[in-house]
Protein backbone atom coordinates (compact mmCIF):
# COMPACT_ATOMS: atom_id res chain seq x y z
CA UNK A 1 0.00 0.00 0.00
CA UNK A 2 1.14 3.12 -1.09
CA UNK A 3 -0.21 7.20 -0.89
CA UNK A 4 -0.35 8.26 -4.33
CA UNK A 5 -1.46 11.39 -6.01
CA UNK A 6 -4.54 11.13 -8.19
CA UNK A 7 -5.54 12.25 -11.39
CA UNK A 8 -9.45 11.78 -12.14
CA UNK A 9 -9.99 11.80 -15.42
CA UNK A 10 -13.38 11.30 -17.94
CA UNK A 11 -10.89 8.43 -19.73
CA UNK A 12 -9.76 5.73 -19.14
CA UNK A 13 -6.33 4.51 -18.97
CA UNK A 14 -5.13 0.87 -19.37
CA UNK A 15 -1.87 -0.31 -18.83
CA UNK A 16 0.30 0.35 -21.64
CA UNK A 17 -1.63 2.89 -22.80
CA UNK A 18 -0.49 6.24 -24.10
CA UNK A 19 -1.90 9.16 -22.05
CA UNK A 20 -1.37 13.18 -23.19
CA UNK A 21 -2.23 15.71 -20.40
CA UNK A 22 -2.91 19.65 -20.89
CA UNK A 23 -1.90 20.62 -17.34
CA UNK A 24 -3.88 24.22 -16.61
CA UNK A 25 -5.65 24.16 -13.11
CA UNK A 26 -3.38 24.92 -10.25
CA UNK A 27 -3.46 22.12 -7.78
CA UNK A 28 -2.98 19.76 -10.94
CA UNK A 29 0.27 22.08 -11.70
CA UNK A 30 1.14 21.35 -8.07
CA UNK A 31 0.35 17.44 -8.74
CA UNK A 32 3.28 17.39 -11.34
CA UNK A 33 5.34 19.84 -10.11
CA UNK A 34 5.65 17.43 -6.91
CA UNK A 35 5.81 13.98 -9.40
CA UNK A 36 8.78 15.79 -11.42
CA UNK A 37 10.64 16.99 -8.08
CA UNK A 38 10.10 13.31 -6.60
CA UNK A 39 8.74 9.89 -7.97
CA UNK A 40 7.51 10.91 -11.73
CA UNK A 41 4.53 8.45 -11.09
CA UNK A 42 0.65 9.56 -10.06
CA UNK A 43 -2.73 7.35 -10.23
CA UNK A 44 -5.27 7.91 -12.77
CA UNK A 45 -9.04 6.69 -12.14
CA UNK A 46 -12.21 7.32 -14.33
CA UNK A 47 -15.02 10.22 -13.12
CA UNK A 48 -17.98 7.92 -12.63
CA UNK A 49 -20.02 11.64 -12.21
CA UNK A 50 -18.94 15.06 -12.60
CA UNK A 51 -16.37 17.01 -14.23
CA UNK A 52 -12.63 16.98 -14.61
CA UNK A 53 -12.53 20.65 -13.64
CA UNK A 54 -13.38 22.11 -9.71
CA UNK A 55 -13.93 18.69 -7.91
CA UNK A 56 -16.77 17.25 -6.78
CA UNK A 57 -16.81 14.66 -8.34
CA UNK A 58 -17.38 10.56 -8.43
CA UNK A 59 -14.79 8.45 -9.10
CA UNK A 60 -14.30 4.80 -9.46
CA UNK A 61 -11.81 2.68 -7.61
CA UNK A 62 -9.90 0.36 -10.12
CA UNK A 63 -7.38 2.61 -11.93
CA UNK A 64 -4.10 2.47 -13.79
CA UNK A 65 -0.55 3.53 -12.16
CA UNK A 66 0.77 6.29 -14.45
CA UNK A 67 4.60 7.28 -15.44
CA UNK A 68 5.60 10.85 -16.95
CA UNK A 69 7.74 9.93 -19.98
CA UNK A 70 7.71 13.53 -20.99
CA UNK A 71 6.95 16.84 -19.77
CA UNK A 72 7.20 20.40 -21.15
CA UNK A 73 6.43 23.49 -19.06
CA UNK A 74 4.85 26.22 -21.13
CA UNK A 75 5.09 29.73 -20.14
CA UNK A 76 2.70 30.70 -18.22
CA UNK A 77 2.53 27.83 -15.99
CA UNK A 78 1.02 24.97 -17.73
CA UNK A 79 2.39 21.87 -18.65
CA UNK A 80 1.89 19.08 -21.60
CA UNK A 81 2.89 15.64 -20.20
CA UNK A 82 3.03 12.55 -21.51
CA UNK A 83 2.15 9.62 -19.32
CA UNK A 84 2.23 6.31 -19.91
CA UNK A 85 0.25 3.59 -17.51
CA UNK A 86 2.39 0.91 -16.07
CA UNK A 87 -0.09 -1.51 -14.08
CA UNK A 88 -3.28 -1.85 -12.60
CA UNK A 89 -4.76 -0.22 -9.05
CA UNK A 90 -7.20 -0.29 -6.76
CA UNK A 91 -8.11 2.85 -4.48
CA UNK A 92 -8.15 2.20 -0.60
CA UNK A 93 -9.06 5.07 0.74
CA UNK A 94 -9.77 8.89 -0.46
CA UNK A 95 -7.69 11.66 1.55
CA UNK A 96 -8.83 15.32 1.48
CA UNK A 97 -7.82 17.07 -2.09
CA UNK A 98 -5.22 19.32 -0.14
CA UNK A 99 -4.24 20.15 -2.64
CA UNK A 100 -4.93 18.04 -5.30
CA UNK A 101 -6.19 14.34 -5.01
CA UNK A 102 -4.66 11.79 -3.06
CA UNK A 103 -5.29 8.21 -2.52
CA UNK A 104 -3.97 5.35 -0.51
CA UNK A 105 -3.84 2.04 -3.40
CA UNK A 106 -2.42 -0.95 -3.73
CA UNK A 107 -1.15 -2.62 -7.10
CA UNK A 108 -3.71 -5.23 -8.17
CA UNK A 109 -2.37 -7.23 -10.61
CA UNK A 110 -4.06 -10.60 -11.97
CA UNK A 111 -3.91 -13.16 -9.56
CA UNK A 112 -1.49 -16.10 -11.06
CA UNK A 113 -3.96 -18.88 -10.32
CA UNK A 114 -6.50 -16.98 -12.92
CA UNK A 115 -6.61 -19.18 -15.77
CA UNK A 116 -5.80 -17.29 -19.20
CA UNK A 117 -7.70 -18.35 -22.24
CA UNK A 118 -6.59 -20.73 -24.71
CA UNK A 119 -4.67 -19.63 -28.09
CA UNK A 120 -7.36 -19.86 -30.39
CA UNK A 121 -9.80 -17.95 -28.14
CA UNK A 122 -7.08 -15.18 -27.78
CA UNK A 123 -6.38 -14.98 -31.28
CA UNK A 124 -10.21 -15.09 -32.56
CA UNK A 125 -10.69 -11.85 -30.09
CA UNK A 126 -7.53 -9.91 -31.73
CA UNK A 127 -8.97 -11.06 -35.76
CA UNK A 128 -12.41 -9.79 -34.32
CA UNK A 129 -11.02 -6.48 -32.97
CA UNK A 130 -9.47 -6.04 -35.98
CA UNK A 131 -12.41 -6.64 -38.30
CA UNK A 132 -14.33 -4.14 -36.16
CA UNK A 133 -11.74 -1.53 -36.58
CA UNK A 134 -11.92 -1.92 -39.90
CA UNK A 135 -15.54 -1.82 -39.92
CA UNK A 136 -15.32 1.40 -37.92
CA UNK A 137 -12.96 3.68 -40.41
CA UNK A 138 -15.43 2.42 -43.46
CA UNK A 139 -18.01 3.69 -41.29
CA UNK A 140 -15.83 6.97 -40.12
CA UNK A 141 -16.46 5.98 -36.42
CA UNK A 142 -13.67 6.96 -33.74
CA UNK A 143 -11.46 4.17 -32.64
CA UNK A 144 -7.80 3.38 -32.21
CA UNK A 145 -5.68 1.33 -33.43
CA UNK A 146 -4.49 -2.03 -32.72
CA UNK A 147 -0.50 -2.47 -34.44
CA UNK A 148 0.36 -5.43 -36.65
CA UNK A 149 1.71 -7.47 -33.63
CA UNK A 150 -0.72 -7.70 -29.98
CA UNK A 151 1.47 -9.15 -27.29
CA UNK A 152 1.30 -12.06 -26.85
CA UNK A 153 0.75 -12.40 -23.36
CA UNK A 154 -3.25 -11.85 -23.38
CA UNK A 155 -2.52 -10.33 -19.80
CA UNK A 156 -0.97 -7.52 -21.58
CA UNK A 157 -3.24 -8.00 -25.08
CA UNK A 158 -6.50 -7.62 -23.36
CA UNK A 159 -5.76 -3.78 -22.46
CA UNK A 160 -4.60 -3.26 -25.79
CA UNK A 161 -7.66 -4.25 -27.65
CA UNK A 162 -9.72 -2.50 -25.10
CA UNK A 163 -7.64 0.70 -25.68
CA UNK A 164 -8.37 0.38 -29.52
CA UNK A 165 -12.34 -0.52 -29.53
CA UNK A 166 -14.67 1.76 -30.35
CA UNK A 167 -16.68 1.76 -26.93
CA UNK A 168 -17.31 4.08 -24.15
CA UNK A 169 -14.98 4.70 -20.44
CA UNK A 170 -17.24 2.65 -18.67
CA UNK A 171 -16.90 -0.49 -20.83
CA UNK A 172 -13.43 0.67 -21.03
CA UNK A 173 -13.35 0.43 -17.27
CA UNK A 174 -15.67 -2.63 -17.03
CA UNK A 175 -12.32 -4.54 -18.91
CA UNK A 176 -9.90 -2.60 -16.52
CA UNK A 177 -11.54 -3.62 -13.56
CA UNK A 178 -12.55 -7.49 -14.68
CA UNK A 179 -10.04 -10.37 -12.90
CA UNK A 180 -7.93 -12.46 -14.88
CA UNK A 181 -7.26 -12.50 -18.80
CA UNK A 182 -9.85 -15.39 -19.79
CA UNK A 183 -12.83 -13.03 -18.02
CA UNK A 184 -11.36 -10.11 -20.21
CA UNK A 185 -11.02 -12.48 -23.32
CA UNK A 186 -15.27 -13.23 -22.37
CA UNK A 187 -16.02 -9.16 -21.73
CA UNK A 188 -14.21 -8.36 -24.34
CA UNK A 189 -15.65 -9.95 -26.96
CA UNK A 190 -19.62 -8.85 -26.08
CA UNK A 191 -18.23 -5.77 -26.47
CA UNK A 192 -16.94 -6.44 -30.13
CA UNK A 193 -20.06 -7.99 -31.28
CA UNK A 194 -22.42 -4.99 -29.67
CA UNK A 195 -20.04 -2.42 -31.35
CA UNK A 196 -19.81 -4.44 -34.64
CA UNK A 197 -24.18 -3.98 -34.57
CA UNK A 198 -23.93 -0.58 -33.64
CA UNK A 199 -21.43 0.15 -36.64
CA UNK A 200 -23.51 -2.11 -39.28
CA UNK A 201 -26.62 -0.37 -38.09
CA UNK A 202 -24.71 3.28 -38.93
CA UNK A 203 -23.48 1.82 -42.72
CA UNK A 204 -27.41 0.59 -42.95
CA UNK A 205 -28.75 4.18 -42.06
């Protein structure tokens, strides 16, 4: 267990993921000012309700660990980082935002005696996700994008198809916070047939 500063976000970030930040409200200036000056690390967890900007807000408690892997301070105080996330979390407790969010969390990684799915379930989710994806530019839908090789590991794999899918943060965060890769393989691919009906029902229209 660990106190971590906290970065509540309307996104969700997996592990592995990319993560670009426009740093402009003060106590999140503080936040990386006192990541850069010590351990370049902070939490980030999805806004169940409310807004990214004042406070007051909801927020789940599965999130990703994030590490700055580039920062540029612009000149009148703001910043543009570049995070990336590095493994899974799970919020404790909440402290007081004094002055920016802080959490105590613990790393929650998969538990090694969750079984993993077998090959050819692993690699009909990846040729799915990527005949969505292609469904999705014909269509001109958002998505990302998955590159020509998905590790291997589905551990690993199941965050980035989830990263690349064209679905919402809370099936985003559904994945993050499901147990063990096979679960993820099972989540994961409801969500690839209900986007692939939602896309064909867009080309229909």
């Amino acid at each position: 267990m660990s106190r971590s500063p906290m970065f509540p976000l309307g996104s969700v970030l997996l592990p592995g993921g990319v993560l670009p930040l426009h740093i402009f409200e003060p106590r999140y200036r503080q936040l990386v000012a006192d990541c850069l000056a010590g351990t370049p690390e902070f939490g980030v967890v999805l806004i169940e309700r409310g807004s990214e900007v004042g406070g007051g807000d909801v927020r789940t408690d599965v999130g990703t660990l994030a590490r700055i892997v580039g920062a540029q301070e612009l000149g009148d105080g703001r910043w543009q980082l570049v995070a990336v996330g590095t493994r899974r979390l799970r919020v404790l407790r909440w402290f007081d935002d004094d002055p920016y969010p802080l959490a105590e969390v613990e790393d929650w990684d998969d538990d090694p005696s969750s079984p993993l799915p077998d090959g050819e379930a692993y690699a009909t989710l990846v040729a799915g996700a990527r005949d969505v994806l292609a469904l999705a530019a014909r269509a001109r839908v958002a998505a990302g994008e998955l590159g020509e090789s998905v590790a291997d590991d589905p551990r690993l794999g199941t965050y980035e198809v989830a990263a690349a899918l064209p679905i919402g943060p809370l099936d985003r965060q559904r994945v993050l916070a499901t147990e063990g890769a096979a679960a993820r393989v099972a989540l994961l691919g409801e969500l690839i047939a209900d986007a692939r009906l939602l896309i064909e029902a867009t080309l229909d229209g």
